[in-house]
C-alpha atoms as a PDB file:
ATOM      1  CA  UNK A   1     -19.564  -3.806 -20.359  1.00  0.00           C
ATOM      2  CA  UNK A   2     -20.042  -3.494 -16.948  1.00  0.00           C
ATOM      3  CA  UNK A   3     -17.938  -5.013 -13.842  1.00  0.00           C
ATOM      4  CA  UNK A   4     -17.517  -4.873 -10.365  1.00  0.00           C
ATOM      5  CA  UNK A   5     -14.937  -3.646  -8.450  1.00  0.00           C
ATOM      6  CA  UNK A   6     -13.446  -5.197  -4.966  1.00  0.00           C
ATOM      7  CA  UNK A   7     -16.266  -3.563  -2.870  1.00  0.00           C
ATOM      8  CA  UNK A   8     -19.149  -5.069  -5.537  1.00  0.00           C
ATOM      9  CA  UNK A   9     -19.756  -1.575  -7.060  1.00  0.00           C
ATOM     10  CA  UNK A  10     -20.578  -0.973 -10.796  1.00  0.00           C
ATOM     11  CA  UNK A  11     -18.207  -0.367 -12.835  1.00  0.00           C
ATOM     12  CA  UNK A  12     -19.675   1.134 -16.094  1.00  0.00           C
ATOM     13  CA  UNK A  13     -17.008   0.962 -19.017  1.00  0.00           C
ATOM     14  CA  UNK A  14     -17.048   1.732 -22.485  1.00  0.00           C
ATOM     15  CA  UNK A  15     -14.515  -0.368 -23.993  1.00  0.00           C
ATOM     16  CA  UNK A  16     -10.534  -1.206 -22.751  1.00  0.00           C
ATOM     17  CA  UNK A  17      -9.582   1.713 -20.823  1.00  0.00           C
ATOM     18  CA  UNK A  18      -6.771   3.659 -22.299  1.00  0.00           C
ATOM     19  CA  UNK A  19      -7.094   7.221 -20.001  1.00  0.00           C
ATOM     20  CA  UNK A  20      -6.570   6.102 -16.520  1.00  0.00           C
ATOM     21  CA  UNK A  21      -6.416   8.002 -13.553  1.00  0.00           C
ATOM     22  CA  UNK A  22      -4.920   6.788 -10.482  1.00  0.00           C
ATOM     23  CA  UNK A  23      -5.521   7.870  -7.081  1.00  0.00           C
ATOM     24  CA  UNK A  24      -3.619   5.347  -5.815  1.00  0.00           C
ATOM     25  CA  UNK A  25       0.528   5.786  -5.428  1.00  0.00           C
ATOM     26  CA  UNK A  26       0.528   1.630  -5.678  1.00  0.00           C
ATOM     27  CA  UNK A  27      -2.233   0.903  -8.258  1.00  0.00           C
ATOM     28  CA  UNK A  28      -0.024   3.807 -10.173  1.00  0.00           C
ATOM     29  CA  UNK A  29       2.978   1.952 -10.337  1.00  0.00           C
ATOM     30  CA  UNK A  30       1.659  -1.271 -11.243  1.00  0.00           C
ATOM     31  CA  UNK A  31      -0.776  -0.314 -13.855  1.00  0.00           C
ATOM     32  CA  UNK A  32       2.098   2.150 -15.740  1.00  0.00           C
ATOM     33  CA  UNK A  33       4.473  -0.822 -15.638  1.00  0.00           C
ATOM     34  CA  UNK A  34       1.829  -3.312 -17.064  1.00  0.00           C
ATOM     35  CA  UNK A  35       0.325  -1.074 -19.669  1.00  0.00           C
ATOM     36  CA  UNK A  36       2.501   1.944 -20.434  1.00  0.00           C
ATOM     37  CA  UNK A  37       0.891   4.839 -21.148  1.00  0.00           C
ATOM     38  CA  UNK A  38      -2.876   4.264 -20.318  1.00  0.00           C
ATOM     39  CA  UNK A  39      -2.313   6.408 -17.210  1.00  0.00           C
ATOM     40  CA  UNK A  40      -2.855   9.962 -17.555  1.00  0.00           C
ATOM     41  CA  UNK A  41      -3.262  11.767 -14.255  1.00  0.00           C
ATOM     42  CA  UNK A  42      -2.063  10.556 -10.762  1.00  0.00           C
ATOM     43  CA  UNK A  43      -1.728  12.225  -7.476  1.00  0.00           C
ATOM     44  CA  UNK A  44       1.354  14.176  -6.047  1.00  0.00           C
ATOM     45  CA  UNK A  45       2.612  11.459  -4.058  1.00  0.00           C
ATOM     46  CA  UNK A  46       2.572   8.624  -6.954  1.00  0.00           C
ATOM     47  CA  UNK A  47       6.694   8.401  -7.169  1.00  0.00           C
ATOM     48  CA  UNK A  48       6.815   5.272  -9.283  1.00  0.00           C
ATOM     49  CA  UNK A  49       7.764   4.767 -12.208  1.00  0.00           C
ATOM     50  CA  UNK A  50      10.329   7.076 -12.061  1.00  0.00           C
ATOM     51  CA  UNK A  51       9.576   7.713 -15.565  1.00  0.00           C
ATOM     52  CA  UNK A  52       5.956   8.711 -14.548  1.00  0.00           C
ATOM     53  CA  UNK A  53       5.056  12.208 -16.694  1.00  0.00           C
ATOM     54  CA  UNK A  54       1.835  12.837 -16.389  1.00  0.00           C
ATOM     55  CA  UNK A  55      -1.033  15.423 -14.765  1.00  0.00           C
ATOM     56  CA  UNK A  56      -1.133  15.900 -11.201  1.00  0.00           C
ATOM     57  CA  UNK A  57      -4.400  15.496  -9.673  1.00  0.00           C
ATOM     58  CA  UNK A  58      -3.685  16.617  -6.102  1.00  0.00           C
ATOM     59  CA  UNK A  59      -3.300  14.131  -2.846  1.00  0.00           C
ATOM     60  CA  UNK A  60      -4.889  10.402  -2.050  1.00  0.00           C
ATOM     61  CA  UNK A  61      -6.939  11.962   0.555  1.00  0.00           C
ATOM     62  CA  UNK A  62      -8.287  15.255  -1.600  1.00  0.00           C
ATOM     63  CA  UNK A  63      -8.069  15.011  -5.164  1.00  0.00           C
ATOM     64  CA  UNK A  64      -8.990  18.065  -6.971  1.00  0.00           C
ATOM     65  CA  UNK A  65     -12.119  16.182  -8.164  1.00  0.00           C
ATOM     66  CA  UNK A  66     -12.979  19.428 -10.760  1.00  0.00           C
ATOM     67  CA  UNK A  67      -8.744  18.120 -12.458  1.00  0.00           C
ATOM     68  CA  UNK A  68      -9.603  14.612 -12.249  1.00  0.00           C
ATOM     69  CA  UNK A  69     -12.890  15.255 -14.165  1.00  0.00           C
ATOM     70  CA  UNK A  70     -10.983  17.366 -16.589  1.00  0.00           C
ATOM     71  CA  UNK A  71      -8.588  14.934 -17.661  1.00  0.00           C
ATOM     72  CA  UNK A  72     -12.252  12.871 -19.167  1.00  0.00           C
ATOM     73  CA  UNK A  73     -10.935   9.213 -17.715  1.00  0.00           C
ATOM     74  CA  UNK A  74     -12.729   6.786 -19.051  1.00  0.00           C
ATOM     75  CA  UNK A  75     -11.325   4.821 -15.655  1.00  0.00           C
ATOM     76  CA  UNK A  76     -10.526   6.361 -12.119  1.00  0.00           C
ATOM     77  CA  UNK A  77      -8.734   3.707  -9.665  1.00  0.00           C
ATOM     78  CA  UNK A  78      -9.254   4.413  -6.487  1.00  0.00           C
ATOM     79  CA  UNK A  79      -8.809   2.018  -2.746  1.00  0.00           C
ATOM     80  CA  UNK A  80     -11.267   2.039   0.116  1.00  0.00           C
ATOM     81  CA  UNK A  81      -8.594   3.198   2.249  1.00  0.00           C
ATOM     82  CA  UNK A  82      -6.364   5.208   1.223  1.00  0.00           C
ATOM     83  CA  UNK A  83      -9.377   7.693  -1.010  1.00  0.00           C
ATOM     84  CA  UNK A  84     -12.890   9.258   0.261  1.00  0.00           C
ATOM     85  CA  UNK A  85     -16.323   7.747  -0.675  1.00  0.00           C
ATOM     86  CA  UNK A  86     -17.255  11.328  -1.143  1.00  0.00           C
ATOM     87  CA  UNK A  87     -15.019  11.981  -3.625  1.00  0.00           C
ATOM     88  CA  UNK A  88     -15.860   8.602  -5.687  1.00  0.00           C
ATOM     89  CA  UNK A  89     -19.201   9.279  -5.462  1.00  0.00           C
ATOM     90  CA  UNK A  90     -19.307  12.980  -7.007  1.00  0.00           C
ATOM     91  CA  UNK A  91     -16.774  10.651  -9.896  1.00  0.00           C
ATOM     92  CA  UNK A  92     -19.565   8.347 -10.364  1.00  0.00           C
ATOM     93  CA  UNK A  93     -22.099  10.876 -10.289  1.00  0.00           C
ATOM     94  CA  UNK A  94     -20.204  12.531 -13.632  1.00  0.00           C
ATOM     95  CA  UNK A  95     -20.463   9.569 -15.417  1.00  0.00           C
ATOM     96  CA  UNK A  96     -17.051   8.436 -14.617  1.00  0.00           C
ATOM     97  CA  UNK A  97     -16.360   4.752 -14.313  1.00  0.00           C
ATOM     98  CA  UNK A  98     -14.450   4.405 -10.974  1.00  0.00           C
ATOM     99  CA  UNK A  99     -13.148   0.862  -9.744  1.00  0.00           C
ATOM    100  CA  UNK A 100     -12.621   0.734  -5.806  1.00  0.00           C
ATOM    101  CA  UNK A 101      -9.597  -1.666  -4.609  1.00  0.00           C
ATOM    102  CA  UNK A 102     -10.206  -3.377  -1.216  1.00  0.00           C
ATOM    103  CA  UNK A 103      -7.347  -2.362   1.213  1.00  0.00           C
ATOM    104  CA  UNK A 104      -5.753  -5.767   0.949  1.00  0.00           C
ATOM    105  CA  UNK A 105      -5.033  -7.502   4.483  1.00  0.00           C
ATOM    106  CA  UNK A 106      -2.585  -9.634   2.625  1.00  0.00           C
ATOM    107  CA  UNK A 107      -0.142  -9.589   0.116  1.00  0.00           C
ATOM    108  CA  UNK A 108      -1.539 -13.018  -1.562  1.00  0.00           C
ATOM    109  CA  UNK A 109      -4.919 -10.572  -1.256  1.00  0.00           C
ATOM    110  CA  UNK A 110      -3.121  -7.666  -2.953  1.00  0.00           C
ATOM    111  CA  UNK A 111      -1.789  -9.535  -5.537  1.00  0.00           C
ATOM    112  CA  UNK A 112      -5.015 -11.175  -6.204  1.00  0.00           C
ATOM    113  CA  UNK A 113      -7.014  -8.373  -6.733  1.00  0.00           C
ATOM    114  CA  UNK A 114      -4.635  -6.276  -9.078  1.00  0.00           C
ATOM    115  CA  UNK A 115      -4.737 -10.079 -11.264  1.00  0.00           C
ATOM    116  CA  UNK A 116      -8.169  -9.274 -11.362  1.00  0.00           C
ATOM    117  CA  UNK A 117      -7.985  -5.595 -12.302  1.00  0.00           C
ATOM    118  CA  UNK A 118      -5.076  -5.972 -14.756  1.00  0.00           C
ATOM    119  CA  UNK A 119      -7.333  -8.887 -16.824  1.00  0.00           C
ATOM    120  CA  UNK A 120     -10.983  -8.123 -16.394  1.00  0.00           C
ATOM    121  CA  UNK A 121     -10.554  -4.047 -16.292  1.00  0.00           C
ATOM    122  CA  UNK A 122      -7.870  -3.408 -18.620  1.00  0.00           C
ATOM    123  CA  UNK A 123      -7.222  -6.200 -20.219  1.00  0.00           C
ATOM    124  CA  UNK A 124      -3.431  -6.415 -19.749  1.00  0.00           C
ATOM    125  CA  UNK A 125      -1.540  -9.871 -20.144  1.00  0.00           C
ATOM    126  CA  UNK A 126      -0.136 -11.287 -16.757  1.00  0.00           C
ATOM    127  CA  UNK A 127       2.857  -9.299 -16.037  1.00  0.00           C
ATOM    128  CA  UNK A 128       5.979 -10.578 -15.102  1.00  0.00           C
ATOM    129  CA  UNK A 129       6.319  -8.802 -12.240  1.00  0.00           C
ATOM    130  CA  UNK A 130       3.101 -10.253 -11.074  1.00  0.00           C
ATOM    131  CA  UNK A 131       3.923 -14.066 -11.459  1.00  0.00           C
ATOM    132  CA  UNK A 132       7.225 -13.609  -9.480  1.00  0.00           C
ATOM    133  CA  UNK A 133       5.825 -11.925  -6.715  1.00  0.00           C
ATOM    134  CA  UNK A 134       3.509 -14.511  -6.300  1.00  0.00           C
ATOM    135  CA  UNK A 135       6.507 -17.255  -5.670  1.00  0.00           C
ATOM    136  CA  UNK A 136       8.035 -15.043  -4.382  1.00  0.00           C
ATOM    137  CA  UNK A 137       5.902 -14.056  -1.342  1.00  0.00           C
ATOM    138  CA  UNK A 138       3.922 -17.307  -1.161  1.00  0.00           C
ATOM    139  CA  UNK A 139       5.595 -18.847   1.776  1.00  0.00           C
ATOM    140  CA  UNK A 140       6.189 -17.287   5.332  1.00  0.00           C
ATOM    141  CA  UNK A 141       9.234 -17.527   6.999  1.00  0.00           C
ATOM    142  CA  UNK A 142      10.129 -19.127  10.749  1.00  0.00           C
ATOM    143  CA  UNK A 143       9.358 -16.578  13.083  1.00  0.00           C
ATOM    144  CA  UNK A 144      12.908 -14.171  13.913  1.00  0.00           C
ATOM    145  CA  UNK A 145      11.607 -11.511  15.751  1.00  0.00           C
ATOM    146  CA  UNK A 146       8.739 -10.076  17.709  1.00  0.00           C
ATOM    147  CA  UNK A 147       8.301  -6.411  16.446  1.00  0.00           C
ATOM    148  CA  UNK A 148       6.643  -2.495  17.161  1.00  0.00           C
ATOM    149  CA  UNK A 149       6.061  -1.127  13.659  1.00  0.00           C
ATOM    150  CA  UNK A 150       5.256   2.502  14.153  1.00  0.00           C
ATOM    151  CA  UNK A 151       3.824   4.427  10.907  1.00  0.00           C
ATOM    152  CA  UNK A 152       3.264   7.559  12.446  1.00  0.00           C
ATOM    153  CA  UNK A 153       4.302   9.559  15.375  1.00  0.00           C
ATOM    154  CA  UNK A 154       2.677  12.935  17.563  1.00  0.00           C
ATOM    155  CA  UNK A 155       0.769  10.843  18.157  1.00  0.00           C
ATOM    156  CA  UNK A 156       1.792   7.491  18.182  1.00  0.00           C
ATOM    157  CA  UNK A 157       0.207   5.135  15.548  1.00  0.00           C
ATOM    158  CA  UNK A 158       1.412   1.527  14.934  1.00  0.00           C
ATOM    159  CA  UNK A 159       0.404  -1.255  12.535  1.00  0.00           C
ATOM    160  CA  UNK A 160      -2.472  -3.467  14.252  1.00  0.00           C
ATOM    161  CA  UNK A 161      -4.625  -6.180  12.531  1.00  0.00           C
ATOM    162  CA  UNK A 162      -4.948  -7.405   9.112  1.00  0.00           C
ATOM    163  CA  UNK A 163      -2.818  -4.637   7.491  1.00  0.00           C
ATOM    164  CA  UNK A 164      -0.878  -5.217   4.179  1.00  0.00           C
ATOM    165  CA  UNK A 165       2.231  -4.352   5.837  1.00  0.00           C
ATOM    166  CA  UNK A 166       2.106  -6.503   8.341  1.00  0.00           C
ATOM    167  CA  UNK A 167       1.598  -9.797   6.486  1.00  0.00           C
ATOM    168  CA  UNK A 168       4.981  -8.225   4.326  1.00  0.00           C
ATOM    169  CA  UNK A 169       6.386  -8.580   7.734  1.00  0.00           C
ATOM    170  CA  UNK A 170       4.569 -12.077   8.778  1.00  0.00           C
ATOM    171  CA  UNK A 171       5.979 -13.675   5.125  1.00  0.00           C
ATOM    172  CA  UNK A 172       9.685 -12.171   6.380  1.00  0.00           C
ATOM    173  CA  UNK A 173       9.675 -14.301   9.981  1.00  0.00           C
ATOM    174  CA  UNK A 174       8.717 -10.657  11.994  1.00  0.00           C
ATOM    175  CA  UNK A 175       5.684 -10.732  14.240  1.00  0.00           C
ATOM    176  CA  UNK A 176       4.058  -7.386  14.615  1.00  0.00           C
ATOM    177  CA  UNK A 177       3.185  -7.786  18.266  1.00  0.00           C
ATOM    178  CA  UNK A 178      -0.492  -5.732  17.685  1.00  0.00           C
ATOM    179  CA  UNK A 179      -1.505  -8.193  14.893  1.00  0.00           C
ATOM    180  CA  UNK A 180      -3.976  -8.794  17.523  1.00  0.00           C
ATOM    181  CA  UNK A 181      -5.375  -5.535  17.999  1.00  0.00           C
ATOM    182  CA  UNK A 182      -9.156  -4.795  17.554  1.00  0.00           C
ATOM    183  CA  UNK A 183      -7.957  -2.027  15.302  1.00  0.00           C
ATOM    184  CA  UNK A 184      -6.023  -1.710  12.253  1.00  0.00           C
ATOM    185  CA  UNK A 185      -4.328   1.273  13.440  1.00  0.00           C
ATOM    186  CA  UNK A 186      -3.841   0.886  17.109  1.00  0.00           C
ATOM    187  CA  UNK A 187      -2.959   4.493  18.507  1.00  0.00           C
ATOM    188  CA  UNK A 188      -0.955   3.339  22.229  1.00  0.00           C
ATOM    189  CA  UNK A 189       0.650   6.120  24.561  1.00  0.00           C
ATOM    190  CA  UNK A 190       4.322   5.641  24.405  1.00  0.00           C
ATOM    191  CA  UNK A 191       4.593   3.930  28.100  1.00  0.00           C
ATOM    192  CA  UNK A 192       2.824   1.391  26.377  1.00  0.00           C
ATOM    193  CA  UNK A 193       4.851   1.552  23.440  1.00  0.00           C
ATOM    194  CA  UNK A 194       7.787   0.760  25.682  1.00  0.00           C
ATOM    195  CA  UNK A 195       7.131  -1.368  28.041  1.00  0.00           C
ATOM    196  CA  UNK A 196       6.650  -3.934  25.363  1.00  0.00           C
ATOM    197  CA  UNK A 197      10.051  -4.329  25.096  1.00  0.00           C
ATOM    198  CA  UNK A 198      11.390  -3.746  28.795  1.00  0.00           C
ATOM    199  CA  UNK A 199       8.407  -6.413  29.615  1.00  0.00           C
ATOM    200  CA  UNK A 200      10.068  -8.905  26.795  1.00  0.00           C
ATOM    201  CA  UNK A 201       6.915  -8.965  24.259  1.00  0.00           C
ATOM    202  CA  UNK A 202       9.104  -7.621  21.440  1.00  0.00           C
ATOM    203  CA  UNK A 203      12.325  -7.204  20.934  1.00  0.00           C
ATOM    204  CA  UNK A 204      12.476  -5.263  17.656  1.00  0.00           C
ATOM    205  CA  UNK A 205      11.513  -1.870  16.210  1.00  0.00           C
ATOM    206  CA  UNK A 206      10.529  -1.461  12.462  1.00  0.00           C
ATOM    207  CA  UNK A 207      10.928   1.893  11.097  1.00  0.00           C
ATOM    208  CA  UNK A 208       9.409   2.903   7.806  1.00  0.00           C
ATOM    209  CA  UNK A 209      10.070   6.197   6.058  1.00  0.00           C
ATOM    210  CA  UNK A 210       6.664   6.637   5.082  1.00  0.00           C
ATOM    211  CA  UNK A 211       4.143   7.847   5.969  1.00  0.00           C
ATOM    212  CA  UNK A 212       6.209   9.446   8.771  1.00  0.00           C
ATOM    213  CA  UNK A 213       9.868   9.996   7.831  1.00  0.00           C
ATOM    214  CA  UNK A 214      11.366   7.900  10.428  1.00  0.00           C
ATOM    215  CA  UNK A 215      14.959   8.474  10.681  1.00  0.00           C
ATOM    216  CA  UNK A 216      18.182   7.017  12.839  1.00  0.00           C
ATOM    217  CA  UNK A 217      17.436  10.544  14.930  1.00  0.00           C
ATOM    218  CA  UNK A 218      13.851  10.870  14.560  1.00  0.00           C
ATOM    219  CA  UNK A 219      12.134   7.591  16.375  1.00  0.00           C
ATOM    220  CA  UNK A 220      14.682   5.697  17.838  1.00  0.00           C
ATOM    221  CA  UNK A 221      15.665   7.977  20.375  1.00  0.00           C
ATOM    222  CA  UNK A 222      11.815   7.525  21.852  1.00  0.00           C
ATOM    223  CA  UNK A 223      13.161   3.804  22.776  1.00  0.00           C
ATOM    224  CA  UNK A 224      16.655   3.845  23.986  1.00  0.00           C
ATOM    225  CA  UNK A 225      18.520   0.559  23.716  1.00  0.00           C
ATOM    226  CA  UNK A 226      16.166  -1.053  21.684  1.00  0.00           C
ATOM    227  CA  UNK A 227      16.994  -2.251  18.492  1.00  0.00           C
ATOM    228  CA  UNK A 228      16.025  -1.015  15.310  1.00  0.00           C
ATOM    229  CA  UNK A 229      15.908  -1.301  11.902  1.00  0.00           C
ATOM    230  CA  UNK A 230      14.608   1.568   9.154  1.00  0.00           C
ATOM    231  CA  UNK A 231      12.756  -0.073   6.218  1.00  0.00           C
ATOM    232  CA  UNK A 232      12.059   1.403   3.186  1.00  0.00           C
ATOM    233  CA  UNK A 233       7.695   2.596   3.064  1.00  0.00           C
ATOM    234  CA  UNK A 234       7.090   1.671  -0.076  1.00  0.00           C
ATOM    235  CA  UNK A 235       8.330  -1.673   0.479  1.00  0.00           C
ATOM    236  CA  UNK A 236       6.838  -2.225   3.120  1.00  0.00           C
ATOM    237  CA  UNK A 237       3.426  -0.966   1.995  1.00  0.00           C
ATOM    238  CA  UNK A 238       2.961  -0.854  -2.019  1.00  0.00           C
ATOM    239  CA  UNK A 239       1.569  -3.731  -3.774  1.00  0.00           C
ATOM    240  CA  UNK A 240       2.654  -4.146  -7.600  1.00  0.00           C
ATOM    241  CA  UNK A 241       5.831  -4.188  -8.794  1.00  0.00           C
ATOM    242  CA  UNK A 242       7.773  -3.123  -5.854  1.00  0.00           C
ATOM    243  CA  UNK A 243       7.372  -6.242  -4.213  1.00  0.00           C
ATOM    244  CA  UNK A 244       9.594  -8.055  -6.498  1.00  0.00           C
ATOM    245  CA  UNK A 245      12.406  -5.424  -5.097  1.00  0.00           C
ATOM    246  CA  UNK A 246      10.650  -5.599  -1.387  1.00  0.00           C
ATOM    247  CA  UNK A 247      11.256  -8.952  -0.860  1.00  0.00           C
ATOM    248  CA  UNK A 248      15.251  -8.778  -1.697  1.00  0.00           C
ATOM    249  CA  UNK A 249      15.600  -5.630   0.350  1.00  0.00           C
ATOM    250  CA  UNK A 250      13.306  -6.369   3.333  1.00  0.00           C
ATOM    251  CA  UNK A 251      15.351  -9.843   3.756  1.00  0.00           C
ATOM    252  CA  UNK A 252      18.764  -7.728   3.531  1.00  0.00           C
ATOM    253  CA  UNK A 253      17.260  -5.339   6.074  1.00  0.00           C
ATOM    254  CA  UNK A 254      16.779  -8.275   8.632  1.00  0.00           C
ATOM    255  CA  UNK A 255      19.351 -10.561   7.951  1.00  0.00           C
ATOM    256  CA  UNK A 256      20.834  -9.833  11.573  1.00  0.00           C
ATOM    257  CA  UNK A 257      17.467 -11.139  13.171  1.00  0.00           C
END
């Protein structure tokens, strides 16, 4: 049967996928905890579940294409972001099925398209996980607090528009103050960085620890006096079963605000 993934690409398979290969730390987590065991090779940096035993394919960004291949998947998840078109490409030009996830711009997005790839692809019942995360995360909160929401650092790179993360944010009552930035990833000189708090457009700054390891010694000390709060990455960032977790501990992490 043949579907289409998120970016209206083929997707070629031969029957319910049972030897999945995720390059994808998020699409990891939430396929493993919907249908144990179909995943057989994931990248380095796919944490989740802890319980996760399986073959090592390399990063997000370069897969060893030649282990991937290896490993005979009759399914490769991939997202447009976070994985090269050249390296799904030389998986399609195997033979191997690969289904391409839109970087979701919002969590009701997110959550929409792994519904879609949990039924139609794999043919997985709705998960629990999935149907709280929905109510869950359905409603935003009143605004609390204008915020900077660095992800990376040498140089500076913050979260802009129509980013997963931010809407997280959005749904918790905290503005990211370049959610109006022509670009995703805005990349602002730190003068910039700090003047919008002395000049009163935010008066927050949200930490993650990943993908830069933000720390109460490493990032704060680039703003002095402002406010801060460190977030857990993954909450801030996965999609799948984390955000059951995410949305306790994100509220607990802003509670003050």
């Amino acid at each position: 049967m043949t579907l289409f993934d998120d970016l209206g690409a083929d997707v070629p398979l031969r029957g319910v996928p049972q030897r999945v290969v995720s390059l994808v730390p998020a699409l990891t987590e939430a396929v493993e905890e919907s249908a144990p065991g179909r995943i057989v090779g994931a990248t380095d940096y796919c944490t989740h579940p802890d319980r996760l035993e399986v073959s090592r394919v390399g990063g997000s960004k370069y897969p060893k294409v030649d282990d991937v291949l290896a490993l005979r998947p009759d399914l490769v998840l991939a997202n447009s972001e976070e994985n090269r078109p050249e390296d799904v490409e030389r998986l399609r030009a195997n033979g191997v099925p690969v289904w391409v996830m839109e970087a979701p711009a919002t969590v009701p997005h997110a959550l929409a398209s792994l519904r879609r790839l949990l039924a139609q692809a794999l043919e997985v019942s709705e998960p629990d996980w999935l149907v709280t995360a929905e109510e869950l995360w359905r409603e935003a909160k009143p605004e609390r607090a204008r915020a900077v929401v660095p992800v990376w650092r040498k140089p500076w790179i913050v979260l802009g528009r129509d980013t997963f993360g931010g809407d997280v944010l959005h749904r918790l009552g905290i503005v990211n103050v370049y959610a109006d930035h022509e670009d995703r990833y805005p990349r602002p000189k730190i003068d910039e960085l700090r003047a919008r708090f002395t000049e009163g457009g935010a008066d927050l700054l949200v930490l993650p620890d990943e993908p830069y390891l933000f720390t109460d010694t490493d990032g704060p000390e680039a703003f002095p006096d402002v406010p801060f709060v460190l977030i857990s990455g993954r909450y801030l960032t996965w999609y799948g079963p984390s955000l059951v977790d995410a949305h306790r501990e994100l509220s607990a992490a802003f509670s003050a605000w």
